[in-house]
PDB file of N, CA and C in Angstrom:
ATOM      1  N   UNK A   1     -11.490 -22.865 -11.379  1.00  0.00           N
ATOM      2  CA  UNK A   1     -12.091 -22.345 -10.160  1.00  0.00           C
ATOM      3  C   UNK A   1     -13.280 -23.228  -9.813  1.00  0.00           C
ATOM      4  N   UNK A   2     -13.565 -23.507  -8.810  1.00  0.00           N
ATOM      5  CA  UNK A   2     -14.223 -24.512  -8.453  1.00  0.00           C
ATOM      6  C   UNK A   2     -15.794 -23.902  -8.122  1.00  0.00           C
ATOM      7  N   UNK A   3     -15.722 -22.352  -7.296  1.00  0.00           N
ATOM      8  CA  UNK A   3     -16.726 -21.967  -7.341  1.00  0.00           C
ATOM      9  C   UNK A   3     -17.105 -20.584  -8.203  1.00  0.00           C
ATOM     10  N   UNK A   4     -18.413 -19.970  -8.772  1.00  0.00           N
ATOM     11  CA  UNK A   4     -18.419 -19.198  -9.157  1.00  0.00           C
ATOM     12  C   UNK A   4     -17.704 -17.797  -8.849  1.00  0.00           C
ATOM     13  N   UNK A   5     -16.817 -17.209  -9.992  1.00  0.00           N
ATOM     14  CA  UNK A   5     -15.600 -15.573  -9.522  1.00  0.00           C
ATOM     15  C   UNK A   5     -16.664 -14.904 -10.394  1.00  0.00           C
ATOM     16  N   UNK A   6     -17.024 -13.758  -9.005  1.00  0.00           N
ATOM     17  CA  UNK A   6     -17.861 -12.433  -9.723  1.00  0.00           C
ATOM     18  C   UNK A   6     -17.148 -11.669 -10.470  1.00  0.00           C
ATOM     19  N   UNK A   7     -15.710 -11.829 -10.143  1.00  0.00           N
ATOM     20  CA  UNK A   7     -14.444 -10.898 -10.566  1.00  0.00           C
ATOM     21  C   UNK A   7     -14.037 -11.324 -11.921  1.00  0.00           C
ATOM     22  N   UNK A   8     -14.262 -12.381 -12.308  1.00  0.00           N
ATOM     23  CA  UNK A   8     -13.795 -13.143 -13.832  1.00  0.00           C
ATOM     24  C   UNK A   8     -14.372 -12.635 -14.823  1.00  0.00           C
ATOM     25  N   UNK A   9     -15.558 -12.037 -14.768  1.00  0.00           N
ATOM     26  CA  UNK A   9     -15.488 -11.317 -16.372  1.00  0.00           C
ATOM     27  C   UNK A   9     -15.255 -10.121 -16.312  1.00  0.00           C
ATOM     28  N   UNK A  10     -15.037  -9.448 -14.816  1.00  0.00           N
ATOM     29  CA  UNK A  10     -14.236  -7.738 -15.389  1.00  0.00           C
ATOM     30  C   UNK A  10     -12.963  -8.025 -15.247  1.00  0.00           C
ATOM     31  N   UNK A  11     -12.763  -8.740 -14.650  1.00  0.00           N
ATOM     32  CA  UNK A  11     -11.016  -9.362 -15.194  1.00  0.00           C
ATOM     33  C   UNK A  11     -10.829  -9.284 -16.804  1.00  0.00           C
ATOM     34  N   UNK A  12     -11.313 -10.434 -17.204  1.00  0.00           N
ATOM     35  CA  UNK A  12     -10.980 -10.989 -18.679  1.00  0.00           C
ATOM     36  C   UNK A  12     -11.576  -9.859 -19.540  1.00  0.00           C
ATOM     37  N   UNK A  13     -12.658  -8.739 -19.059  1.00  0.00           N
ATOM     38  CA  UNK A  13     -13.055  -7.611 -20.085  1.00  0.00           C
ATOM     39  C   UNK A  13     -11.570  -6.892 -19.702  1.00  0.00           C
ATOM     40  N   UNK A  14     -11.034  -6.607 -19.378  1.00  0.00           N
ATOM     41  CA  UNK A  14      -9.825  -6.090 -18.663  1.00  0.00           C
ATOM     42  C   UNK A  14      -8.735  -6.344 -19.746  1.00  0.00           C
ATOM     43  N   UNK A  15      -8.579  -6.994 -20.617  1.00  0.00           N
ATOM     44  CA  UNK A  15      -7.476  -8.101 -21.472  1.00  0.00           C
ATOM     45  C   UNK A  15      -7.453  -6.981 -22.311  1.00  0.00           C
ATOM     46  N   UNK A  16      -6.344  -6.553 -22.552  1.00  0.00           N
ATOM     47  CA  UNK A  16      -5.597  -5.417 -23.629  1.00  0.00           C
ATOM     48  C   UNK A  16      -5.260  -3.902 -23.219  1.00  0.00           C
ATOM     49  N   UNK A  17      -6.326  -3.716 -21.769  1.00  0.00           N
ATOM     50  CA  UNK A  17      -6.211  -2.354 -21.257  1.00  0.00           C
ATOM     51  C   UNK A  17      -4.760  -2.163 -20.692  1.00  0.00           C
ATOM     52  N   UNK A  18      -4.606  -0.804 -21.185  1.00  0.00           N
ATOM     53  CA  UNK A  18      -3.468  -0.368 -20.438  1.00  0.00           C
ATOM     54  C   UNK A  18      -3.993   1.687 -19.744  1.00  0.00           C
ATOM     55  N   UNK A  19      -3.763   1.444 -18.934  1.00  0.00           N
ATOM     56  CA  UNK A  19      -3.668   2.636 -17.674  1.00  0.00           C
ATOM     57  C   UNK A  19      -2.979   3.969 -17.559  1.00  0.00           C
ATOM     58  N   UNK A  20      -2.944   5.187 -18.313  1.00  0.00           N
ATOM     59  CA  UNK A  20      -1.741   5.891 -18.119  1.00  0.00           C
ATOM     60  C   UNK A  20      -2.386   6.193 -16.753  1.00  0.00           C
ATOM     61  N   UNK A  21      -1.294   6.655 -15.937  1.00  0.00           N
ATOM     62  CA  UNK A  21      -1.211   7.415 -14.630  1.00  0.00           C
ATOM     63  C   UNK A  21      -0.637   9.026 -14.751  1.00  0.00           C
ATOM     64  N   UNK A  22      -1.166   9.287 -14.386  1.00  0.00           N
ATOM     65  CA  UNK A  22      -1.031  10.997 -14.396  1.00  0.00           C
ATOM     66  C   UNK A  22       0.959  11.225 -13.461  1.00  0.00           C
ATOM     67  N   UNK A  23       1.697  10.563 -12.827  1.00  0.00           N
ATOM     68  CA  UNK A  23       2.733  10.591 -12.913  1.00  0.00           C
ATOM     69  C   UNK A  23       3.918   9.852 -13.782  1.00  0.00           C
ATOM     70  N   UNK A  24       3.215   9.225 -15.105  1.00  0.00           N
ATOM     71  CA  UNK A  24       4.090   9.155 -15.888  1.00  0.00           C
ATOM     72  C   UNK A  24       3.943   7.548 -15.802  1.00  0.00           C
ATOM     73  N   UNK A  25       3.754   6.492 -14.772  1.00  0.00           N
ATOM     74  CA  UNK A  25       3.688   5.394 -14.794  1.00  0.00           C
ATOM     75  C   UNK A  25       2.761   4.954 -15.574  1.00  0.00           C
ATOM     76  N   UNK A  26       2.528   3.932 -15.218  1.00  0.00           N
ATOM     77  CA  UNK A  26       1.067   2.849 -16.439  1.00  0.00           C
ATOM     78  C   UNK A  26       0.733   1.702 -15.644  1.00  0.00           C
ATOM     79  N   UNK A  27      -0.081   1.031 -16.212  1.00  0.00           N
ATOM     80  CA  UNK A  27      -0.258   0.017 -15.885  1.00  0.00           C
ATOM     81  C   UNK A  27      -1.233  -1.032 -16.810  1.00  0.00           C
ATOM     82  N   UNK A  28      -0.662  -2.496 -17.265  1.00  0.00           N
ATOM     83  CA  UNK A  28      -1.586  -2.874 -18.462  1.00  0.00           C
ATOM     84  C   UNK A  28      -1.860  -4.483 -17.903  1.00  0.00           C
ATOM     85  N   UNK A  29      -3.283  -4.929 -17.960  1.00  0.00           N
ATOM     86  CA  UNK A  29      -3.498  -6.166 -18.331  1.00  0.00           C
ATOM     87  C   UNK A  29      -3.553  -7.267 -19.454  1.00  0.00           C
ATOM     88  N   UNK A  30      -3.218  -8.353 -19.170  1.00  0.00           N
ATOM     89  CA  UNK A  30      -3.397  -9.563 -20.513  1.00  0.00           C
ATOM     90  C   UNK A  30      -3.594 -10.277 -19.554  1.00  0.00           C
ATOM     91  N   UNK A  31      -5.027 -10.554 -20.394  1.00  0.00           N
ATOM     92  CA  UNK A  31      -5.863 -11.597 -19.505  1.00  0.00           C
ATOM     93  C   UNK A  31      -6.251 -12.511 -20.528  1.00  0.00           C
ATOM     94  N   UNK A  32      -6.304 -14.208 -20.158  1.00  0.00           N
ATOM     95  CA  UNK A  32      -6.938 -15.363 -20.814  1.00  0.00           C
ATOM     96  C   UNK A  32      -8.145 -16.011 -20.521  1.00  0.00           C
ATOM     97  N   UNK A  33      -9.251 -16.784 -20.883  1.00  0.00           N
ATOM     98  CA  UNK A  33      -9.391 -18.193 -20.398  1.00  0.00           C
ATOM     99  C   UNK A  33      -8.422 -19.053 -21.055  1.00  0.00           C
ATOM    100  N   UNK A  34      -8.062 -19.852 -20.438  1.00  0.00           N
ATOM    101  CA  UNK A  34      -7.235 -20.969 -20.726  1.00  0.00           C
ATOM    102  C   UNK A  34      -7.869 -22.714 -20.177  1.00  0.00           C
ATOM    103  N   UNK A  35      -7.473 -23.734 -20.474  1.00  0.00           N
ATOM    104  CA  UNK A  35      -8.224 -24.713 -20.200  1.00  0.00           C
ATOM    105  C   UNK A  35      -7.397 -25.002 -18.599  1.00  0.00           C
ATOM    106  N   UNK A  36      -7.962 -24.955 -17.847  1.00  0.00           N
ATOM    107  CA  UNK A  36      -7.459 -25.802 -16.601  1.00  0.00           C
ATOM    108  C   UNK A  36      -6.388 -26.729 -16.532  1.00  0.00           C
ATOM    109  N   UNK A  37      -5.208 -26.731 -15.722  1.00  0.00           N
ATOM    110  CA  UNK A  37      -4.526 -27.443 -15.429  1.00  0.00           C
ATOM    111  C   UNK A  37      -3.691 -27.362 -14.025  1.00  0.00           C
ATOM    112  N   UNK A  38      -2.459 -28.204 -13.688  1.00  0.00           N
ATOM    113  CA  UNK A  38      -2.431 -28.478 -12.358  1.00  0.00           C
ATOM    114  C   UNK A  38      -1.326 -27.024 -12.332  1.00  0.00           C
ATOM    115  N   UNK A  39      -0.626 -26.551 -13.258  1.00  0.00           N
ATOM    116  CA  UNK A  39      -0.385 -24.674 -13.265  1.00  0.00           C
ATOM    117  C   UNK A  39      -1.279 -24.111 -13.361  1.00  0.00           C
ATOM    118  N   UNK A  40      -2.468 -23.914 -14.069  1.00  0.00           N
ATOM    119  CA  UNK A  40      -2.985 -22.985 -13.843  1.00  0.00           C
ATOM    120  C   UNK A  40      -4.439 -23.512 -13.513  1.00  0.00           C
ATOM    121  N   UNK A  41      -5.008 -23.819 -12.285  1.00  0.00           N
ATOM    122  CA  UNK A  41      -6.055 -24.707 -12.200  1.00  0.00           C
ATOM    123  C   UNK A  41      -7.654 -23.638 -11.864  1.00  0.00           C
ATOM    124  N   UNK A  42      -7.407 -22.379 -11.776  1.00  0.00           N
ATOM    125  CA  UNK A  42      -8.312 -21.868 -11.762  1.00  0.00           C
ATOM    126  C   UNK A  42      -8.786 -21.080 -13.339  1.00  0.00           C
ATOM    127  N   UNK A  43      -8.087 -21.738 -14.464  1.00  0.00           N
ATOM    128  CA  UNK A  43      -8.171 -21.392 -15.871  1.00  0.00           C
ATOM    129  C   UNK A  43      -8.118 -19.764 -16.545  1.00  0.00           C
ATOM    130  N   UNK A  44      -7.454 -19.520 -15.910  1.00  0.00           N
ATOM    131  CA  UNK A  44      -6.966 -17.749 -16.308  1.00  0.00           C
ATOM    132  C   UNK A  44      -5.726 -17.607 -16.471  1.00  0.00           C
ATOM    133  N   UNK A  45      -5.088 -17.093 -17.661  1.00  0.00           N
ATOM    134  CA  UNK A  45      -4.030 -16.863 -17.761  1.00  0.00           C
ATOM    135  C   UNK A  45      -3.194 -15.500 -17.417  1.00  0.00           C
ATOM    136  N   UNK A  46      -2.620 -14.717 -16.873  1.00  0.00           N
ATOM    137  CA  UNK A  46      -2.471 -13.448 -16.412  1.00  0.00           C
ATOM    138  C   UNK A  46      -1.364 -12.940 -16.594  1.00  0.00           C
ATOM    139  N   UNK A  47      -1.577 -11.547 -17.011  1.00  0.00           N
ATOM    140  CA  UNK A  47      -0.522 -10.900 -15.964  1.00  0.00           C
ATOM    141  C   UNK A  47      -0.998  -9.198 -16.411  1.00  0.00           C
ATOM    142  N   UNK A  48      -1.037  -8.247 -15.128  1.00  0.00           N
ATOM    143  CA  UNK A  48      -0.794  -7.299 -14.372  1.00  0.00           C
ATOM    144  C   UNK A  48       0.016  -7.027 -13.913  1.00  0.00           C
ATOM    145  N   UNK A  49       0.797  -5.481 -14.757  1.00  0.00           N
ATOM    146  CA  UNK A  49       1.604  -4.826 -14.710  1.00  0.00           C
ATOM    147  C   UNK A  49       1.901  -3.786 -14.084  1.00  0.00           C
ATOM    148  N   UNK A  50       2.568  -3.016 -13.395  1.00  0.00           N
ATOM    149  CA  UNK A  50       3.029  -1.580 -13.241  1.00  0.00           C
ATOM    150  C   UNK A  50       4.330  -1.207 -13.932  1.00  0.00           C
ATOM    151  N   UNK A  51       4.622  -0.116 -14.546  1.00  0.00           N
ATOM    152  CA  UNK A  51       5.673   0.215 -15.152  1.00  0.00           C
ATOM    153  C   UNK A  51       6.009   1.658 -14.708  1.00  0.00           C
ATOM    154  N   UNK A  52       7.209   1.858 -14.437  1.00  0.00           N
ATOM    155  CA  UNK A  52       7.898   3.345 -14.330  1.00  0.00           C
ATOM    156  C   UNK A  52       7.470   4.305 -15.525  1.00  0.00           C
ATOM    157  N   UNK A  53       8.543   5.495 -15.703  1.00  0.00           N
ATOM    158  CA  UNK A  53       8.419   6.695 -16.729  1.00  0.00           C
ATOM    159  C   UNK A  53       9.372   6.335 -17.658  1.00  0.00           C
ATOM    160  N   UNK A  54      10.088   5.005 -17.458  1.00  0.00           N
ATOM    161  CA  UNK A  54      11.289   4.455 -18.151  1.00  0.00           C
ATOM    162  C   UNK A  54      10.866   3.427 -18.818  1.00  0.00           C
ATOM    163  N   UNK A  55       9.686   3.034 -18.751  1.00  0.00           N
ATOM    164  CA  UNK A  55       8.628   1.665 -19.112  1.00  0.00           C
ATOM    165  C   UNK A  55       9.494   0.113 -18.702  1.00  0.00           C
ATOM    166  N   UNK A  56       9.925   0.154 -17.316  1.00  0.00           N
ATOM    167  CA  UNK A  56      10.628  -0.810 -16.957  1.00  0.00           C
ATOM    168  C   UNK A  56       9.366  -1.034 -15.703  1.00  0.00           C
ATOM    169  N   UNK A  57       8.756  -2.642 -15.960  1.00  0.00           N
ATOM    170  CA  UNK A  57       7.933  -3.478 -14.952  1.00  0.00           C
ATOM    171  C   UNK A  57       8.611  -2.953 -13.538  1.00  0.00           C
ATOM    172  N   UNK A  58       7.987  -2.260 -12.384  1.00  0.00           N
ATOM    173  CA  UNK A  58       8.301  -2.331 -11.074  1.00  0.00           C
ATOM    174  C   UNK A  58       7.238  -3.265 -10.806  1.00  0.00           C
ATOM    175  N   UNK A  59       6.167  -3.653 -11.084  1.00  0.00           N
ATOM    176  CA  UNK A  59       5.311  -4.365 -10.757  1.00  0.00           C
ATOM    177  C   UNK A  59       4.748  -5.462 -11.013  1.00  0.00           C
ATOM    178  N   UNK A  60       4.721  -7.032 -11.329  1.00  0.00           N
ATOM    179  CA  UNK A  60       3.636  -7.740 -11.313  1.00  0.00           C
ATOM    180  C   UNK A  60       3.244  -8.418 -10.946  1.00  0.00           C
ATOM    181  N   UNK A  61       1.527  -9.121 -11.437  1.00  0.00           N
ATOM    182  CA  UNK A  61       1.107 -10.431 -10.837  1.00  0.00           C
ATOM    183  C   UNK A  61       0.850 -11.153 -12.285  1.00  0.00           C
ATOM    184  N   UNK A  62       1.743 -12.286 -12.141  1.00  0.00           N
ATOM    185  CA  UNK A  62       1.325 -13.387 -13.453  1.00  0.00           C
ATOM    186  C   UNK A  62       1.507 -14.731 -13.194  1.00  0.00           C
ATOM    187  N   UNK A  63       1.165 -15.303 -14.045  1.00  0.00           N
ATOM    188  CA  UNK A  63       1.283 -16.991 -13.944  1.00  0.00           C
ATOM    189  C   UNK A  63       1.780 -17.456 -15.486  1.00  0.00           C
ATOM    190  N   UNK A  64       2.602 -16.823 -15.951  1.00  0.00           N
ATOM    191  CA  UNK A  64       2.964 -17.156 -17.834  1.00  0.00           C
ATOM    192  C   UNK A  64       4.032 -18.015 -17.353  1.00  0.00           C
ATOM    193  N   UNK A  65       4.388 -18.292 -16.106  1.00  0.00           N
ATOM    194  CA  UNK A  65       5.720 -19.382 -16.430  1.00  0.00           C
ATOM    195  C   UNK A  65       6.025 -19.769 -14.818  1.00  0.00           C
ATOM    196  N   UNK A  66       6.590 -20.871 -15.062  1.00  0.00           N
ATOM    197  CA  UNK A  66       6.469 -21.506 -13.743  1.00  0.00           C
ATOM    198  C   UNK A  66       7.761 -21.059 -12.771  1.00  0.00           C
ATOM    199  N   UNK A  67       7.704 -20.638 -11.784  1.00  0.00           N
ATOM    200  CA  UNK A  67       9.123 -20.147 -11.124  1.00  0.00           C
ATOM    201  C   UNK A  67       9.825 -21.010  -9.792  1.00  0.00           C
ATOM    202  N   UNK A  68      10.868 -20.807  -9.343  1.00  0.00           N
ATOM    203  CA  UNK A  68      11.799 -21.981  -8.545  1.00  0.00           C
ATOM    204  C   UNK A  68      11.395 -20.202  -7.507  1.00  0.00           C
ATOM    205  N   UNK A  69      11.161 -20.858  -6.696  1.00  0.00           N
ATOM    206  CA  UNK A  69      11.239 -19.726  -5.411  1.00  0.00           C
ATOM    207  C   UNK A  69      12.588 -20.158  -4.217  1.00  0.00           C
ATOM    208  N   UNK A  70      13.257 -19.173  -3.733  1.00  0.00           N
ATOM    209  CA  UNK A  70      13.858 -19.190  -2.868  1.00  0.00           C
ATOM    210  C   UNK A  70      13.611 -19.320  -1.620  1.00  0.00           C
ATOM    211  N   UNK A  71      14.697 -19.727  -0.610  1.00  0.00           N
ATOM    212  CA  UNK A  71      14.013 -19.640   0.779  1.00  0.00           C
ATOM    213  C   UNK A  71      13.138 -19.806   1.567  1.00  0.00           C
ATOM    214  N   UNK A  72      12.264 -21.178   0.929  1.00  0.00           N
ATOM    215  CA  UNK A  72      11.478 -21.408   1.152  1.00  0.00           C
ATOM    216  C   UNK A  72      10.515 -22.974   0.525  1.00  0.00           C
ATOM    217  N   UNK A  73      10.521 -23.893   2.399  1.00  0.00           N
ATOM    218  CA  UNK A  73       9.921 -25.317   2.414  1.00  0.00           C
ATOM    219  C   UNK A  73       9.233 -25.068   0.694  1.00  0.00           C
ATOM    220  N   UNK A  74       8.100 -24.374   1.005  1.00  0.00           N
ATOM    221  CA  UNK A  74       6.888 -24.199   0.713  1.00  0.00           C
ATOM    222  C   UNK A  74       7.073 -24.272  -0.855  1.00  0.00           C
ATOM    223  N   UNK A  75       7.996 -23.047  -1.402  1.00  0.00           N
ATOM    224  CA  UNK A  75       8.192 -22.950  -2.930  1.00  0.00           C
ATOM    225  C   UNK A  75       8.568 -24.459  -3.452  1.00  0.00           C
ATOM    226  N   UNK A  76       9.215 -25.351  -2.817  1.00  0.00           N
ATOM    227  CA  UNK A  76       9.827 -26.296  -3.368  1.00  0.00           C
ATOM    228  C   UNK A  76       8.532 -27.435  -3.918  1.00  0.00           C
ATOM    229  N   UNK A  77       7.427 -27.423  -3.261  1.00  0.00           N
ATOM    230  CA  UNK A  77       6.024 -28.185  -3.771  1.00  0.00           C
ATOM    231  C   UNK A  77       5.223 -27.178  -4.347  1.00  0.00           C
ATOM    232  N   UNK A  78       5.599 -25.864  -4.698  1.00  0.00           N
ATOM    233  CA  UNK A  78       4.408 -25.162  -5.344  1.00  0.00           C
ATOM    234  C   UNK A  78       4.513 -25.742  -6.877  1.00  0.00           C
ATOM    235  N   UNK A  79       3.414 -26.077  -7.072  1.00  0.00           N
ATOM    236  CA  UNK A  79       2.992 -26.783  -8.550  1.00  0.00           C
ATOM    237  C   UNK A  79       2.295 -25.589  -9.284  1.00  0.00           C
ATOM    238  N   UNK A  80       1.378 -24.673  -8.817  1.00  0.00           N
ATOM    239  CA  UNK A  80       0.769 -23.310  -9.997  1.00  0.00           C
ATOM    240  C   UNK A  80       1.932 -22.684 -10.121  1.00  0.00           C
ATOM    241  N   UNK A  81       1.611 -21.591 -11.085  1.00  0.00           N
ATOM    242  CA  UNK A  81       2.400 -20.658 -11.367  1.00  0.00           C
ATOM    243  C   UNK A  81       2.133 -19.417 -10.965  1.00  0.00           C
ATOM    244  N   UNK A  82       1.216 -18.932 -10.361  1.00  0.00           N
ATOM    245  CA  UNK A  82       1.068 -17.724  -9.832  1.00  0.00           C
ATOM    246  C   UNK A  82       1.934 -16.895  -8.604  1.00  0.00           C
ATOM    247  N   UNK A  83       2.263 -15.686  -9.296  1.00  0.00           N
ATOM    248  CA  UNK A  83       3.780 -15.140  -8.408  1.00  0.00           C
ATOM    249  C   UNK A  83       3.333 -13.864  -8.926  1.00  0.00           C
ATOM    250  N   UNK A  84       4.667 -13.280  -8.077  1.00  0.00           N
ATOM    251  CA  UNK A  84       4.507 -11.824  -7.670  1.00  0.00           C
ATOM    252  C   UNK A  84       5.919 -11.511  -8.260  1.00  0.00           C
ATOM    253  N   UNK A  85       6.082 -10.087  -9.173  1.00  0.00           N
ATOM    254  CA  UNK A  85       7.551  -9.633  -9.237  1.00  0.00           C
ATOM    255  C   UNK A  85       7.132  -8.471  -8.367  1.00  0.00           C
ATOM    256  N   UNK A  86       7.900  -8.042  -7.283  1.00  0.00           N
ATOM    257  CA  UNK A  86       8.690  -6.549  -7.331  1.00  0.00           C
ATOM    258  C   UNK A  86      10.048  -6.006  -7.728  1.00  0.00           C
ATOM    259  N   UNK A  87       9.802  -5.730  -8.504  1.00  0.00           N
ATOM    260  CA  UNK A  87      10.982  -5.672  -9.118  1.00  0.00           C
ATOM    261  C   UNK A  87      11.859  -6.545  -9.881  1.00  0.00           C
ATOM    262  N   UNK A  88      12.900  -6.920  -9.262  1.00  0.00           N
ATOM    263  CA  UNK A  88      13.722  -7.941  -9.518  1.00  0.00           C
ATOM    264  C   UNK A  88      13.455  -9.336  -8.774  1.00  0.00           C
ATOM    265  N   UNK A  89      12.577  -9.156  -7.529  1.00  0.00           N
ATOM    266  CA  UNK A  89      12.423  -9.513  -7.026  1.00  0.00           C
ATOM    267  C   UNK A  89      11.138 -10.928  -7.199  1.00  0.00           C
ATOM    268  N   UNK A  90      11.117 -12.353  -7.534  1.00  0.00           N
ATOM    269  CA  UNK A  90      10.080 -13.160  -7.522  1.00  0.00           C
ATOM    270  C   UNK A  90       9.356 -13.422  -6.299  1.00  0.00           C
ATOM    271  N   UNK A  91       8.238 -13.464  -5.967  1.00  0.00           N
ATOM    272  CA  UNK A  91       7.536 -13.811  -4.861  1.00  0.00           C
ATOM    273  C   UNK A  91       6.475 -14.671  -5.012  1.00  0.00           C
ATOM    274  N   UNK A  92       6.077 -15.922  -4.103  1.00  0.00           N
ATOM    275  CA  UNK A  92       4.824 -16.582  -4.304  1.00  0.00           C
ATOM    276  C   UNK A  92       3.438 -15.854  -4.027  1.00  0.00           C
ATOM    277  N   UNK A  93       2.788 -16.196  -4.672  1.00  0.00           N
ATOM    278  CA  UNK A  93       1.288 -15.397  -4.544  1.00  0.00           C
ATOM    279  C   UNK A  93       0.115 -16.410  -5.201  1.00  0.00           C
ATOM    280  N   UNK A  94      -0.925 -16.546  -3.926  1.00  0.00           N
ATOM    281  CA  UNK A  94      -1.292 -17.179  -3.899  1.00  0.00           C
ATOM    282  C   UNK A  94      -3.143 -16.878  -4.864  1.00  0.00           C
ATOM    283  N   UNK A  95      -3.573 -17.599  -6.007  1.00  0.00           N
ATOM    284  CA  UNK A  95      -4.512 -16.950  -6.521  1.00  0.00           C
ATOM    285  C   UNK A  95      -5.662 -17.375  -5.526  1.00  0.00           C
ATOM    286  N   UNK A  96      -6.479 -16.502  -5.028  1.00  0.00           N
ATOM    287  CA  UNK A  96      -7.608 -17.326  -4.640  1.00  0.00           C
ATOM    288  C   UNK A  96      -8.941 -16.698  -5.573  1.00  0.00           C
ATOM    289  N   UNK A  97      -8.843 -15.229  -6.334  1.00  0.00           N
ATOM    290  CA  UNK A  97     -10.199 -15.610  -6.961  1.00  0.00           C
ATOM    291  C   UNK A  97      -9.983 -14.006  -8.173  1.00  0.00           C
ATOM    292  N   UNK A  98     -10.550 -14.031  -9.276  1.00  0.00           N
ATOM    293  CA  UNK A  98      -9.942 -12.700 -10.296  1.00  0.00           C
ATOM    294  C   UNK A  98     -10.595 -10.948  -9.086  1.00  0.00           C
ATOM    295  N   UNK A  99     -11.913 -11.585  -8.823  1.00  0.00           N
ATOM    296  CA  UNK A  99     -11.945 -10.253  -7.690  1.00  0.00           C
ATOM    297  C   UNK A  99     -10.613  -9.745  -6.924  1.00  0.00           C
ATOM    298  N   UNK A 100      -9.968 -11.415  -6.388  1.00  0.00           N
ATOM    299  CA  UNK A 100      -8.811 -10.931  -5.352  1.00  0.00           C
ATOM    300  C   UNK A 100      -8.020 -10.087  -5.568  1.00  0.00           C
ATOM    301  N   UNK A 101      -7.482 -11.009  -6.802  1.00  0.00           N
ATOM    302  CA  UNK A 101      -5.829 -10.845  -7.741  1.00  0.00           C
ATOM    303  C   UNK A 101      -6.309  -9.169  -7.910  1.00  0.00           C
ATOM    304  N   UNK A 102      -7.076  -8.331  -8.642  1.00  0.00           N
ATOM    305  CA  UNK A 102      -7.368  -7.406  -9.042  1.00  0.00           C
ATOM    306  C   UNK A 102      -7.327  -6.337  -7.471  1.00  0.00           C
ATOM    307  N   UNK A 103      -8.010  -6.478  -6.899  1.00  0.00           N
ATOM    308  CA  UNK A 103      -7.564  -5.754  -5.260  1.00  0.00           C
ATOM    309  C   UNK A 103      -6.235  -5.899  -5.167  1.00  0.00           C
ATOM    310  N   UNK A 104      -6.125  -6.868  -4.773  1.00  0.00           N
ATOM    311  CA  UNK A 104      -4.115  -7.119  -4.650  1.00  0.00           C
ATOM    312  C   UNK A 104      -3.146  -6.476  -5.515  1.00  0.00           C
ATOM    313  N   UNK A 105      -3.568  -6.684  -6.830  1.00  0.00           N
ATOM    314  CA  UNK A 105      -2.500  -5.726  -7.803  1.00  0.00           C
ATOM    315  C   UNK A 105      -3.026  -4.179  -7.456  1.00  0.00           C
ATOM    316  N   UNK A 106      -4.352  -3.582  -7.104  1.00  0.00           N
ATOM    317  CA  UNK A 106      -4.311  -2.191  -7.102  1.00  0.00           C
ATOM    318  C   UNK A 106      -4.036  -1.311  -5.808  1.00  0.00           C
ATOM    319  N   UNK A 107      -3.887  -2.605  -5.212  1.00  0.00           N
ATOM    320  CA  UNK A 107      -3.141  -2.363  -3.390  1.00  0.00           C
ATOM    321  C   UNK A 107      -1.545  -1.868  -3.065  1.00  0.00           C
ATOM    322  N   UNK A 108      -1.023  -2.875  -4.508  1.00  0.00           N
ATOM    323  CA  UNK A 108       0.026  -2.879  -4.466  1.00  0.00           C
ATOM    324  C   UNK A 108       0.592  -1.564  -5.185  1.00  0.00           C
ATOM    325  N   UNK A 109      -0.098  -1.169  -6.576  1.00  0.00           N
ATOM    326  CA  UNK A 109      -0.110   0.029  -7.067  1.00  0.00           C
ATOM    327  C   UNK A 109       0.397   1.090  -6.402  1.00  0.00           C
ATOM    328  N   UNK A 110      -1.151   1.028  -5.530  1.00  0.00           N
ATOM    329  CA  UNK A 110      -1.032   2.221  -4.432  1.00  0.00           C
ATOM    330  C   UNK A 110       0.028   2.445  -3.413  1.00  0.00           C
ATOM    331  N   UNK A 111       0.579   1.224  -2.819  1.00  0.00           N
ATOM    332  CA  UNK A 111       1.360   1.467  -2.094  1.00  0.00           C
ATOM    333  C   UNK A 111       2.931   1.840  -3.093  1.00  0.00           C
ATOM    334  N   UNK A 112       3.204   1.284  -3.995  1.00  0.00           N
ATOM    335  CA  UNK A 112       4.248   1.774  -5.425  1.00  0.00           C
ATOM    336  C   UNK A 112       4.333   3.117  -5.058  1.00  0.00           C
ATOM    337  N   UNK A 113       3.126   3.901  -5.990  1.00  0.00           N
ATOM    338  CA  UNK A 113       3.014   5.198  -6.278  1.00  0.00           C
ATOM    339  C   UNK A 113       3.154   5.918  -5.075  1.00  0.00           C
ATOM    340  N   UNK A 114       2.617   5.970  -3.750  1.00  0.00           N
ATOM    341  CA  UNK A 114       2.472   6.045  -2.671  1.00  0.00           C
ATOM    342  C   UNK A 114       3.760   6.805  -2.072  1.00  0.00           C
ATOM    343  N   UNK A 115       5.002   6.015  -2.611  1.00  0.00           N
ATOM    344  CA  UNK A 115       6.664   5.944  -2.358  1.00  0.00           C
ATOM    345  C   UNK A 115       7.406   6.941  -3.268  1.00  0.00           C
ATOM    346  N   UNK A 116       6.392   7.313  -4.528  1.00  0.00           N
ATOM    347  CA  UNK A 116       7.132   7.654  -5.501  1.00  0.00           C
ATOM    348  C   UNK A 116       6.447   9.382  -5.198  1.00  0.00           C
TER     349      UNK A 116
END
């Protein structure tokens, strides 16, 4: 990260928590520092979860592995690894800062549970 993330150390204090939800879902972080590179260039390693009552991921945001995106100019030069599952589903997602990522995954939560 190039400039100071206010969000990076309640992120990384964040690393091992897991969430019960009062309808049976969850939700758990694993968080890193990691050394910088052209995958992961803002040096955090991630991933943020949501899980059903079946403990099957409906939800995440991670960067543990690099993905081929579909349908899209754009995926074909993405060099990080940061993506989105819904579901079965891979999506690009773009990190811009641990404050963000953390709004974004509890946005997404909400709108999950929201349905359920």
């Amino acid at each position: 990260m190039t400039e100071f993330d206010s969000g990076l150390e309640t992120l990384l204090e964040l690393d091992g928590e897991v969430f019960p939800m009062d309808n049976g879902y969850w939700t758990k972080f694993d968080v890193h520092k990691v050394n910088p590179s052209k995958e992961i260039p803002h040096g955090v390693k991630y991933s943020l979860t949501l899980h059903n009552r079946q403990n099957q991921r409906v939800l995440g945001f991670d960067n543990a592995h690099g993905v081929k995106l579909k349908k899209s100019r754009y995926a074909a030069k993405k060099i990080t690894w940061d993506h989105k599952h819904l579901e079965n589903i891979v999506m690009d997602y773009e990190f811009e800062s641990a404050a963000q990522l953390m709004e974004d995954f509890w946005l997404e939560v909400d709108k999950i549970l929201g349905d359920n």
